[in-house]
N, C-alpha and C. Protein backbone atom coordinates (compact mmCIF):
# COMPACT_ATOMS: atom_id res chain seq x y z
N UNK A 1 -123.64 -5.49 -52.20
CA UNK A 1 -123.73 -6.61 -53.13
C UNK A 1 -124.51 -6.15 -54.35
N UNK A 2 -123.84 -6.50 -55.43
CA UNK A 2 -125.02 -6.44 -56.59
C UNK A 2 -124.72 -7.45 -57.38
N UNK A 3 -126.16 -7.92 -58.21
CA UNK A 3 -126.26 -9.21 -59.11
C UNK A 3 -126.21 -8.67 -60.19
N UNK A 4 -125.24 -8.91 -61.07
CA UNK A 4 -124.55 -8.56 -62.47
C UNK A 4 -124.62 -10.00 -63.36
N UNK A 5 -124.69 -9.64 -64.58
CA UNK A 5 -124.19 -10.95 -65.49
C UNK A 5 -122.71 -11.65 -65.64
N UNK A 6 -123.32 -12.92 -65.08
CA UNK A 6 -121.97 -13.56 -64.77
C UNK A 6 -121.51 -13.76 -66.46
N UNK A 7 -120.23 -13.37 -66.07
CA UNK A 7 -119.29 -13.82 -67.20
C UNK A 7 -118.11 -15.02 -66.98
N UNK A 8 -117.76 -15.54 -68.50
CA UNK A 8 -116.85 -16.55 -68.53
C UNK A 8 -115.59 -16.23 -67.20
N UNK A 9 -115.05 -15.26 -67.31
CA UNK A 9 -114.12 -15.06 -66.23
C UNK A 9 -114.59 -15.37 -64.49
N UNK A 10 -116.13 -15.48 -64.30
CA UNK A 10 -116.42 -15.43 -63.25
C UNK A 10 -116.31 -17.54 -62.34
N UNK A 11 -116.38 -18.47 -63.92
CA UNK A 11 -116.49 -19.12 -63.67
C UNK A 11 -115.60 -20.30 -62.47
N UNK A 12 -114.39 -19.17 -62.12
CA UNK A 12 -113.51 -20.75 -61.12
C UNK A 12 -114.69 -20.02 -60.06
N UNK A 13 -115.18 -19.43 -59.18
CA UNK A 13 -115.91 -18.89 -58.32
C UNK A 13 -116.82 -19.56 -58.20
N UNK A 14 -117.77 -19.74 -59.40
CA UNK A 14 -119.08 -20.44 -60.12
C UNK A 14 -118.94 -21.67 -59.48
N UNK A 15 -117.84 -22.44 -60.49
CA UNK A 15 -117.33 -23.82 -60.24
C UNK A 15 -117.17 -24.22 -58.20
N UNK A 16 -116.57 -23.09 -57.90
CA UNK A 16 -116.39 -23.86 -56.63
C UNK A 16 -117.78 -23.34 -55.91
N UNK A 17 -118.25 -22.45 -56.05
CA UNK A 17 -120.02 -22.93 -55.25
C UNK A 17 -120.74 -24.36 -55.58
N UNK A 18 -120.24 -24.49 -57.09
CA UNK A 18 -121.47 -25.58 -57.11
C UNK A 18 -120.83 -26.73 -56.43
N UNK A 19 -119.47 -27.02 -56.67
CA UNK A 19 -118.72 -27.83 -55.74
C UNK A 19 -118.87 -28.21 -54.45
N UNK A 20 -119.02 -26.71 -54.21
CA UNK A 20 -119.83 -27.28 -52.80
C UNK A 20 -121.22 -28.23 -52.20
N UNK A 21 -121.79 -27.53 -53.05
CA UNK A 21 -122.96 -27.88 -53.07
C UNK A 21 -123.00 -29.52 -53.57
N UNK A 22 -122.18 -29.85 -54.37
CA UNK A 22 -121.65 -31.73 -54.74
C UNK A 22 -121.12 -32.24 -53.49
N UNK A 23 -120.71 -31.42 -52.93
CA UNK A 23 -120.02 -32.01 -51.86
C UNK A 23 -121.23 -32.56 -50.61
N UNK A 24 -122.12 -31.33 -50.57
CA UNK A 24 -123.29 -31.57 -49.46
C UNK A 24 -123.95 -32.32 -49.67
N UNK A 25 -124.29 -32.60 -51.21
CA UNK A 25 -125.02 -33.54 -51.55
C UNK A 25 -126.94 -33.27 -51.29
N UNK A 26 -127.32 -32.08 -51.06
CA UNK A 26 -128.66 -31.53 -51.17
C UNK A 26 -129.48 -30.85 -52.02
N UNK A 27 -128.37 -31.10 -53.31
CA UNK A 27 -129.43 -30.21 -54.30
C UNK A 27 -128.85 -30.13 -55.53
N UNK A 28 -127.77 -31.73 -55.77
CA UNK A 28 -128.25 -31.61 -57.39
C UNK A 28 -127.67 -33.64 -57.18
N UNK A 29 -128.24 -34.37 -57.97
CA UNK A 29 -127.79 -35.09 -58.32
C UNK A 29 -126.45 -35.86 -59.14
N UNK A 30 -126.12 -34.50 -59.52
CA UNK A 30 -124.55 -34.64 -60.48
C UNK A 30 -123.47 -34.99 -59.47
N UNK A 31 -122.36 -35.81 -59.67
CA UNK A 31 -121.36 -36.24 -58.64
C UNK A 31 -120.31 -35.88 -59.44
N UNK A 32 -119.99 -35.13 -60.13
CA UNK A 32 -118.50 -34.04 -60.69
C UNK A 32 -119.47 -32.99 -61.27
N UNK A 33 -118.49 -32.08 -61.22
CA UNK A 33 -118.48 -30.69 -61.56
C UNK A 33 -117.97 -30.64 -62.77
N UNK A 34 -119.02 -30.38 -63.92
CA UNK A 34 -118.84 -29.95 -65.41
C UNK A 34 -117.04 -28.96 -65.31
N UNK A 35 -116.88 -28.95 -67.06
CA UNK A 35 -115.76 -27.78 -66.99
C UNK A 35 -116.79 -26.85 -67.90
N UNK A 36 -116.06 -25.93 -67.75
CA UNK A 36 -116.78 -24.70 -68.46
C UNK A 36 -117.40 -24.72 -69.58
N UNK A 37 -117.12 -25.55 -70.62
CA UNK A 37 -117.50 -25.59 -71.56
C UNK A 37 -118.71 -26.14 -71.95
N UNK A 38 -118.78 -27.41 -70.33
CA UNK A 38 -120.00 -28.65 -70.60
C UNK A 38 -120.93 -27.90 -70.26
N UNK A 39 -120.19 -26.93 -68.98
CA UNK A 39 -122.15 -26.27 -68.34
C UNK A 39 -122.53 -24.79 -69.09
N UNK A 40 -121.77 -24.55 -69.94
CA UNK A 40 -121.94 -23.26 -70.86
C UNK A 40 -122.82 -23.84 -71.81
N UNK A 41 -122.60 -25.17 -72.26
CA UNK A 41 -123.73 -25.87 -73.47
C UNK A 41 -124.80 -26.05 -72.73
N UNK A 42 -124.76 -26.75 -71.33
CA UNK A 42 -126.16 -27.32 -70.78
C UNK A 42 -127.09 -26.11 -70.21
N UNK A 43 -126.98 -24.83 -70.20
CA UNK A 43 -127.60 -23.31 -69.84
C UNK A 43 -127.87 -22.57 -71.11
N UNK A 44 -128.44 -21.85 -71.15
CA UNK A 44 -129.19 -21.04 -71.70
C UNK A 44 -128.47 -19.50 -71.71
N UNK A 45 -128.35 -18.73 -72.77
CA UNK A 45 -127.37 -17.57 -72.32
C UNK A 45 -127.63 -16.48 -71.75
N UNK A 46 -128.97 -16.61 -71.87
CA UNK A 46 -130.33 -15.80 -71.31
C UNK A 46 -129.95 -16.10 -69.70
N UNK A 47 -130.50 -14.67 -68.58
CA UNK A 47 -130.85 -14.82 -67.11
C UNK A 47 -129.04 -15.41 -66.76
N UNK A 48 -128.14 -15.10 -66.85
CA UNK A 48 -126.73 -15.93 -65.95
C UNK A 48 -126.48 -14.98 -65.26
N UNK A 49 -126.67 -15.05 -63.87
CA UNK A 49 -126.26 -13.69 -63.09
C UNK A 49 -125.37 -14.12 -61.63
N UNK A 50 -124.81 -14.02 -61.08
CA UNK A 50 -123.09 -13.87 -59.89
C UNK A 50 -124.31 -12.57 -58.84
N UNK A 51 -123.76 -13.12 -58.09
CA UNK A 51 -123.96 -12.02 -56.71
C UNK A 51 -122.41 -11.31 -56.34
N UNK A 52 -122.48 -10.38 -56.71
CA UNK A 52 -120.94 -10.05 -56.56
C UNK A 52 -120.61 -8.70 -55.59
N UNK A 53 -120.05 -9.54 -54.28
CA UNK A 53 -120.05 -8.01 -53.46
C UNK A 53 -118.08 -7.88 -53.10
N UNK A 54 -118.15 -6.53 -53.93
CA UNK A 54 -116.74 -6.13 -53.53
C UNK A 54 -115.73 -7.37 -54.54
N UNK A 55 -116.11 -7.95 -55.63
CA UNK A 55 -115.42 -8.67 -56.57
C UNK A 55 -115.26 -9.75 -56.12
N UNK A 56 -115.92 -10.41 -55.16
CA UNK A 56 -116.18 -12.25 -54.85
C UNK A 56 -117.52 -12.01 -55.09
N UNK A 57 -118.08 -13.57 -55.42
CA UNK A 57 -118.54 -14.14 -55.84
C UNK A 57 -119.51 -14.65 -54.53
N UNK A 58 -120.65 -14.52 -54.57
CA UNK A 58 -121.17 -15.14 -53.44
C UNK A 58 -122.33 -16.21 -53.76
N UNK A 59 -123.11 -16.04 -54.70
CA UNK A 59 -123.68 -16.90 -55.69
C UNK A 59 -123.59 -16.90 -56.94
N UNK A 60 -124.75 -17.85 -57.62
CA UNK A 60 -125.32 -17.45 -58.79
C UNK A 60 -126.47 -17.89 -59.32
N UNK A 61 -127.00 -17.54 -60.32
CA UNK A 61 -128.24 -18.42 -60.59
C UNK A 61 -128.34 -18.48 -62.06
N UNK A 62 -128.59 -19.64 -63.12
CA UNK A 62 -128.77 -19.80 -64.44
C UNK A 62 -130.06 -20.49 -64.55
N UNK A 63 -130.72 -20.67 -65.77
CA UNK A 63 -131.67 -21.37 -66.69
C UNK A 63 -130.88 -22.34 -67.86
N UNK A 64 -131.66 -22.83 -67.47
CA UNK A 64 -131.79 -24.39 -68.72
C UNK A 64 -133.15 -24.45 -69.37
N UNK A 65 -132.70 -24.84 -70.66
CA UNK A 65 -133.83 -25.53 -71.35
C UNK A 65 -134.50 -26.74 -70.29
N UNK A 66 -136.16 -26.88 -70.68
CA UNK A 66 -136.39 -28.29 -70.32
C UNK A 66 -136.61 -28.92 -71.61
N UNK A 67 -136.95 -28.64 -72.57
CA UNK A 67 -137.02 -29.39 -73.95
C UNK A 67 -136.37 -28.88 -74.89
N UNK A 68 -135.92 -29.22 -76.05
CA UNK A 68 -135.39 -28.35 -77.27
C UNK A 68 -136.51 -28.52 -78.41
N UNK A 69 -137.66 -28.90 -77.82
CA UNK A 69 -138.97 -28.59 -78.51
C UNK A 69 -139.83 -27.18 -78.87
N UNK A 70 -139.70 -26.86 -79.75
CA UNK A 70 -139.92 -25.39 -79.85
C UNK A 70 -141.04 -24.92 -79.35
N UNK A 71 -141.90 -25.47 -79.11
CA UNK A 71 -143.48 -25.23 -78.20
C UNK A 71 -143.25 -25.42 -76.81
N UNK A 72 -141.76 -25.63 -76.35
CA UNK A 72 -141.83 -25.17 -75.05
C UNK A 72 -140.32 -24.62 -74.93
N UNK A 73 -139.86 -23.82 -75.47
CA UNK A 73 -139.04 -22.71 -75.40
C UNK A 73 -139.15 -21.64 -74.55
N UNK A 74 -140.20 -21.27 -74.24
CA UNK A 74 -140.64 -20.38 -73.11
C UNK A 74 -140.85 -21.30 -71.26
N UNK A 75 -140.29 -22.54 -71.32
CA UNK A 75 -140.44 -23.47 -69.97
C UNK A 75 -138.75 -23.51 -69.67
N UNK A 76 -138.05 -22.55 -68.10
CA UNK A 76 -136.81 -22.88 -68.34
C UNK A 76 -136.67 -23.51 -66.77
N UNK A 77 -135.83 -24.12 -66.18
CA UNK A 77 -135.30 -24.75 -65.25
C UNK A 77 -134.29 -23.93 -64.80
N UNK A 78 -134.58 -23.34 -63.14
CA UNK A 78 -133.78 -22.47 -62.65
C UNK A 78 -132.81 -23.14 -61.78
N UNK A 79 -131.96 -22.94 -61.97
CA UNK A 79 -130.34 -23.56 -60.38
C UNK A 79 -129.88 -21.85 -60.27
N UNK A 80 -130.12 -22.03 -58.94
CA UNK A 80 -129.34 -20.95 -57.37
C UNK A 80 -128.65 -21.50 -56.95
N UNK A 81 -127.34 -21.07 -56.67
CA UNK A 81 -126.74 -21.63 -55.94
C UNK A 81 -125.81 -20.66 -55.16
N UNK A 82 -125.35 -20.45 -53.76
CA UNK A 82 -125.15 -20.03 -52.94
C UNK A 82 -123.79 -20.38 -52.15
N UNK A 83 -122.91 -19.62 -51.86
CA UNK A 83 -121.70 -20.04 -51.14
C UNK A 83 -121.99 -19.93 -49.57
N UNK A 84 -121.52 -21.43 -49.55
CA UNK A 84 -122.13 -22.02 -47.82
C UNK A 84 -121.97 -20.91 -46.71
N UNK A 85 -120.51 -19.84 -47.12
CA UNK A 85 -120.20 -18.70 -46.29
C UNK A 85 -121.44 -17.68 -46.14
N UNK A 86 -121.93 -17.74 -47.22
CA UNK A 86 -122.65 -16.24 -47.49
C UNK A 86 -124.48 -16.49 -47.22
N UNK A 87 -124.86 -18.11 -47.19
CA UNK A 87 -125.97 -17.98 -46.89
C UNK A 87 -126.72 -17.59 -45.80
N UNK A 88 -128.43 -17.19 -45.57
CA UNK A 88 -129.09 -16.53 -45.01
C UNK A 88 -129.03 -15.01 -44.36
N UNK A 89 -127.70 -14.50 -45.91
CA UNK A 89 -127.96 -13.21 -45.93
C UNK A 89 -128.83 -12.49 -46.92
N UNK A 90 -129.58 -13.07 -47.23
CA UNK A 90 -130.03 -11.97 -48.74
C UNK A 90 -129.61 -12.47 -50.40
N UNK A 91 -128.69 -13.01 -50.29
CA UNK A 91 -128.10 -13.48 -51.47
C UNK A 91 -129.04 -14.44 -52.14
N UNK A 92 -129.57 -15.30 -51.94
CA UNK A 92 -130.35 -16.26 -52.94
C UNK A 92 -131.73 -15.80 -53.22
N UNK A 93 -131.89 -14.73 -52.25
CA UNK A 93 -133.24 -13.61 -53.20
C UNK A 93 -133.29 -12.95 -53.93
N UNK A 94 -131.76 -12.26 -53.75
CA UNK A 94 -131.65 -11.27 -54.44
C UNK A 94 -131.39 -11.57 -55.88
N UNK A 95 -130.98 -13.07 -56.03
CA UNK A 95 -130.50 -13.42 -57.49
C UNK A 95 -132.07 -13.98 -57.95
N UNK A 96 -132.96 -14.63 -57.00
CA UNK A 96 -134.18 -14.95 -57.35
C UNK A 96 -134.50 -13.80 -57.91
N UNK A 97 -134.94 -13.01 -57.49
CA UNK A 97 -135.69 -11.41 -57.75
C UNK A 97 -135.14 -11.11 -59.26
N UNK A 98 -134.14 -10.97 -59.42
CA UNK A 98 -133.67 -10.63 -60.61
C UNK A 98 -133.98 -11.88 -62.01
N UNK A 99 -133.25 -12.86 -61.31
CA UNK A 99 -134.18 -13.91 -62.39
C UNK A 99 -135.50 -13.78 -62.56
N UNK A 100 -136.18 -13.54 -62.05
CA UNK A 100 -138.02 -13.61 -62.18
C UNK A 100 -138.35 -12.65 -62.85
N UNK A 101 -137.86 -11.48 -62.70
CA UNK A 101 -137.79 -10.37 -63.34
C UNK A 101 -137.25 -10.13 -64.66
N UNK A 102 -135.99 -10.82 -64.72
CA UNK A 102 -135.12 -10.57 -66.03
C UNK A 102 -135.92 -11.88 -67.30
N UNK A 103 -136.70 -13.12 -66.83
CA UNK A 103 -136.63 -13.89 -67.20
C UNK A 103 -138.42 -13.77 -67.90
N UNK A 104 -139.08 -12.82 -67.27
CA UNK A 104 -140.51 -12.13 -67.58
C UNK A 104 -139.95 -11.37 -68.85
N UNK A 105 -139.51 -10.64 -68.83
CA UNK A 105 -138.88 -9.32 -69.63
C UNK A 105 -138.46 -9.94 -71.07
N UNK A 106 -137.56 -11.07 -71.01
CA UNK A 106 -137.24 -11.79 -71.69
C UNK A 106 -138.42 -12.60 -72.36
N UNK A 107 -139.45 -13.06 -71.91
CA UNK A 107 -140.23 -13.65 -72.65
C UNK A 107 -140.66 -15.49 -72.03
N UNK A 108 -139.92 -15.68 -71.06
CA UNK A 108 -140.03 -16.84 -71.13
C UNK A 108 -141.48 -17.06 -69.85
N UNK A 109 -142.24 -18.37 -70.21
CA UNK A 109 -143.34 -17.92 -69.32
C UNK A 109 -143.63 -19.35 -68.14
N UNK A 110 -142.52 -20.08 -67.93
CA UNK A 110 -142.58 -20.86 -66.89
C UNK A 110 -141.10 -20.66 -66.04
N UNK A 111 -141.12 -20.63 -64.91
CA UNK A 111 -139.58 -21.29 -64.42
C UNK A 111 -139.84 -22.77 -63.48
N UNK A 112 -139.38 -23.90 -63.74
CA UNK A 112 -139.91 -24.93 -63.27
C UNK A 112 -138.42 -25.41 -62.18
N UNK A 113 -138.59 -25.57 -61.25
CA UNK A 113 -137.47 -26.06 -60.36
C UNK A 113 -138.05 -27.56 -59.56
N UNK A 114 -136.85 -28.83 -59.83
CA UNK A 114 -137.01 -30.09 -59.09
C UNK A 114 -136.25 -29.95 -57.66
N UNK A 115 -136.44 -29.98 -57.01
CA UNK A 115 -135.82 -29.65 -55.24
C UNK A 115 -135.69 -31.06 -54.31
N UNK A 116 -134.35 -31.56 -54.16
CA UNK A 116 -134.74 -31.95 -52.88
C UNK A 116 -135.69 -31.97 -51.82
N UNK A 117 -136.50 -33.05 -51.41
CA UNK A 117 -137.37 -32.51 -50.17
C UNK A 117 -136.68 -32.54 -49.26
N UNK A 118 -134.86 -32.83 -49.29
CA UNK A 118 -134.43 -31.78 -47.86
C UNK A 118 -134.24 -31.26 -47.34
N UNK A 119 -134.04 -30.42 -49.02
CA UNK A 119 -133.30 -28.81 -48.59
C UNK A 119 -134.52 -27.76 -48.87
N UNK A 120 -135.19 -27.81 -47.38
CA UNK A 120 -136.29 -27.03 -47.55
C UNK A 120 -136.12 -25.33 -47.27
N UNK A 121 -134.74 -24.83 -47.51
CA UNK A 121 -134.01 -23.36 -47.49
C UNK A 121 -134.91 -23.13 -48.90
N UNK A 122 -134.09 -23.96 -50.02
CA UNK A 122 -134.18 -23.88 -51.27
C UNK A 122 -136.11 -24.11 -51.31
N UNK A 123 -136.46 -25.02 -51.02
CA UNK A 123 -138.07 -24.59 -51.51
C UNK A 123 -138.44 -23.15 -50.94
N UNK A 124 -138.18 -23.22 -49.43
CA UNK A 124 -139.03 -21.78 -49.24
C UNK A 124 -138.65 -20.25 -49.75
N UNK A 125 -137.58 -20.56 -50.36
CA UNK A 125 -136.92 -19.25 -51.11
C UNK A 125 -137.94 -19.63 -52.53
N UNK A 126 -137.97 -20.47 -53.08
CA UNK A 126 -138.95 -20.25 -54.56
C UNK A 126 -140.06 -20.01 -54.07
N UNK A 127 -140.88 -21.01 -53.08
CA UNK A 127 -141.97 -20.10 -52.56
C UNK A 127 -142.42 -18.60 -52.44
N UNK A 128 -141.19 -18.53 -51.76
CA UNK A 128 -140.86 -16.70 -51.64
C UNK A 128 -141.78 -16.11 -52.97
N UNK A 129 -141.27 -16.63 -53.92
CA UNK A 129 -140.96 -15.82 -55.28
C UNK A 129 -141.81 -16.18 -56.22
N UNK A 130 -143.31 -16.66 -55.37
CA UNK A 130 -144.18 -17.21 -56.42
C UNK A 130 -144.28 -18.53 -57.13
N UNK A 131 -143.55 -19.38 -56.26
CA UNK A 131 -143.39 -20.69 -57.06
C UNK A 131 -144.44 -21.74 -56.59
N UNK A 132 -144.67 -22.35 -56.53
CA UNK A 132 -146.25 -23.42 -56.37
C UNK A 132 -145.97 -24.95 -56.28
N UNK A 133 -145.89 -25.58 -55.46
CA UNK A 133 -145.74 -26.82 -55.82
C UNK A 133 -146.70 -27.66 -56.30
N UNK A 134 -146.08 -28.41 -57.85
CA UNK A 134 -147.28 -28.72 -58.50
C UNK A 134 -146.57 -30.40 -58.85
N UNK A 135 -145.63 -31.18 -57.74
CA UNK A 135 -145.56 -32.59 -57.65
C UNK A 135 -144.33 -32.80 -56.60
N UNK A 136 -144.65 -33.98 -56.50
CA UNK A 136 -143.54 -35.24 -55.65
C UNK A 136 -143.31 -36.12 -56.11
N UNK A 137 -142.14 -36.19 -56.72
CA UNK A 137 -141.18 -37.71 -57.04
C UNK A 137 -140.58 -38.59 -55.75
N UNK A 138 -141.33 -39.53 -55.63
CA UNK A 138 -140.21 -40.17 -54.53
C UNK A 138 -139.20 -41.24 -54.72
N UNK A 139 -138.55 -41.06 -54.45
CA UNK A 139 -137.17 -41.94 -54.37
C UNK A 139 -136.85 -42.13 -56.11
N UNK A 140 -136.59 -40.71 -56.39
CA UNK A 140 -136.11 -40.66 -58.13
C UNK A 140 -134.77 -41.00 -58.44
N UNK A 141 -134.12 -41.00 -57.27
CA UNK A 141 -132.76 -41.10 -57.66
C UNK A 141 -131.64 -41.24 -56.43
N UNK A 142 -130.31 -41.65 -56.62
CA UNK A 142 -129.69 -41.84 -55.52
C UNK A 142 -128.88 -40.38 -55.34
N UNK A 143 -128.40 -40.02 -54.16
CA UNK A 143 -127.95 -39.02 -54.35
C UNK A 143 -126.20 -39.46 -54.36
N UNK A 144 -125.41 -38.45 -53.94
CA UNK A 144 -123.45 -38.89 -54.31
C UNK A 144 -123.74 -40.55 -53.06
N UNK A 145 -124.24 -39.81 -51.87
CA UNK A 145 -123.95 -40.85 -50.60
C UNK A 145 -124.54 -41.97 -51.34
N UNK A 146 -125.27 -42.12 -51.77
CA UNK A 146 -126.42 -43.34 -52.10
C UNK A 146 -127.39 -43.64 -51.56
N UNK A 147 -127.55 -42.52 -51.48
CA UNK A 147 -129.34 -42.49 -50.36
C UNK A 147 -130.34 -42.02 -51.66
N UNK A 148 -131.39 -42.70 -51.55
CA UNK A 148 -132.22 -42.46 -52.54
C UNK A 148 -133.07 -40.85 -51.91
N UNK A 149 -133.31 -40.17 -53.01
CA UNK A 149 -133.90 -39.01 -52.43
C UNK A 149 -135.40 -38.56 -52.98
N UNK A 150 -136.55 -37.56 -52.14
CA UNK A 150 -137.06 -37.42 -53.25
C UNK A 150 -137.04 -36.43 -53.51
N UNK A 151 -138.08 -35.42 -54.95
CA UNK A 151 -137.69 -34.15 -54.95
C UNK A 151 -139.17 -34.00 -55.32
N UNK A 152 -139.27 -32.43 -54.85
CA UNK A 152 -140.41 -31.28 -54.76
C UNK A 152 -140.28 -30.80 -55.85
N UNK A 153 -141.60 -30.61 -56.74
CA UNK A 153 -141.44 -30.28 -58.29
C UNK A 153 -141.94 -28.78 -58.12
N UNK A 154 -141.78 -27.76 -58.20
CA UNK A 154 -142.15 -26.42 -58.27
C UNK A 154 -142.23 -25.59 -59.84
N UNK A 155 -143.00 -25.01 -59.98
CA UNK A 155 -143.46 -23.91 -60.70
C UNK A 155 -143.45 -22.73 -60.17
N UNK A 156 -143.37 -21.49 -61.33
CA UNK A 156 -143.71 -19.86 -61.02
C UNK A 156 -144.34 -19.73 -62.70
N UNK A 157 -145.26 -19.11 -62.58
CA UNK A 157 -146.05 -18.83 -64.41
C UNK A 157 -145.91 -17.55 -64.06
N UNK A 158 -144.92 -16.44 -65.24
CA UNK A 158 -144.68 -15.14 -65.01
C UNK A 158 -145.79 -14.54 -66.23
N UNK A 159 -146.49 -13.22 -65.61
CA UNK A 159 -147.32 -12.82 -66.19
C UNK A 159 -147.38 -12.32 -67.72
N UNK A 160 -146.91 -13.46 -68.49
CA UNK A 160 -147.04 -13.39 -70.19
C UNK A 160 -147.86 -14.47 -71.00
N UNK A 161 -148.59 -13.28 -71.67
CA UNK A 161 -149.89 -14.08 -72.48
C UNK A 161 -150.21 -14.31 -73.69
């Protein structure tokens, strides 16, 4: 496996992980799946990287702005996301690792992630990677089912001063 920069061509792959993940309903609040164009505006072009072993697609992971305030340009919002086949092999670290890394290098000096408190895979993988929990929202929102959920607010501050 290696984590490369995902490109436009990579996206029906993209699209159907996160699909999945709409479908499970554990880790995003959105109930359709953007087209390429919507989630190419809502990311950042910076950090887009595919886990790609043997030319499938097994994850990926991007950044978002959290403000378009220029005094926090360096604060980005990370989504991993993982194909239901391929998890608890290595794959959602290995794209962590590289984001944390690529995203230091780059300049930016927060990665802030909102988490489900049910999908506690996904917290203990940012844990993994230096992330801190620094709040709890409860019952912020409904999820597709209509169950209200809450979410685990996490931080990582990468060493730039």
């Amino acid at each position: 496996m290696i984590i490369r920069e995902m490109m436009e061509t990579d996206w029906e792959a993209v699209r159907k992980i996160y699909e999945q993940a709409l479908e499970e309903g554990e880790s995003t609040f959105q109930t359709m799946c953007p087209d390429y164009e919507q989630w190419d505006n809502g990311h950042l072009k910076d950090c887009r990287y595919v886990a790609d072993k043997d030319g499938i697609i097994l994850g990926w992971a991007a950044i978002s702005a959290t403000s378009a305030r220029e005094v926090y340009k360096g604060v980005v919002e990370v989504s991993i996301y993982v194909d239901k086949e391929a998890r608890g092999q290595g794959v959602g670290s290995s794209l962590m690792e590289k984001l944390c890394l690529e995203s230091e290098t780059l300049g930016y000096w927060c990665l802030y992630a909102a988490i489900f408190a049910i999908n506690e895979s996904s917290i203990q993988l940012h844990k993994k990677y230096g992330f801190r929990e620094i709040g709890y929202r409860e019952k912020i929102a409904k999820d597709r089912f209509g169950e209200w959920q809450d979410t685990i607010l996490l931080e990582r501050r990468n060493a730039i001063r």
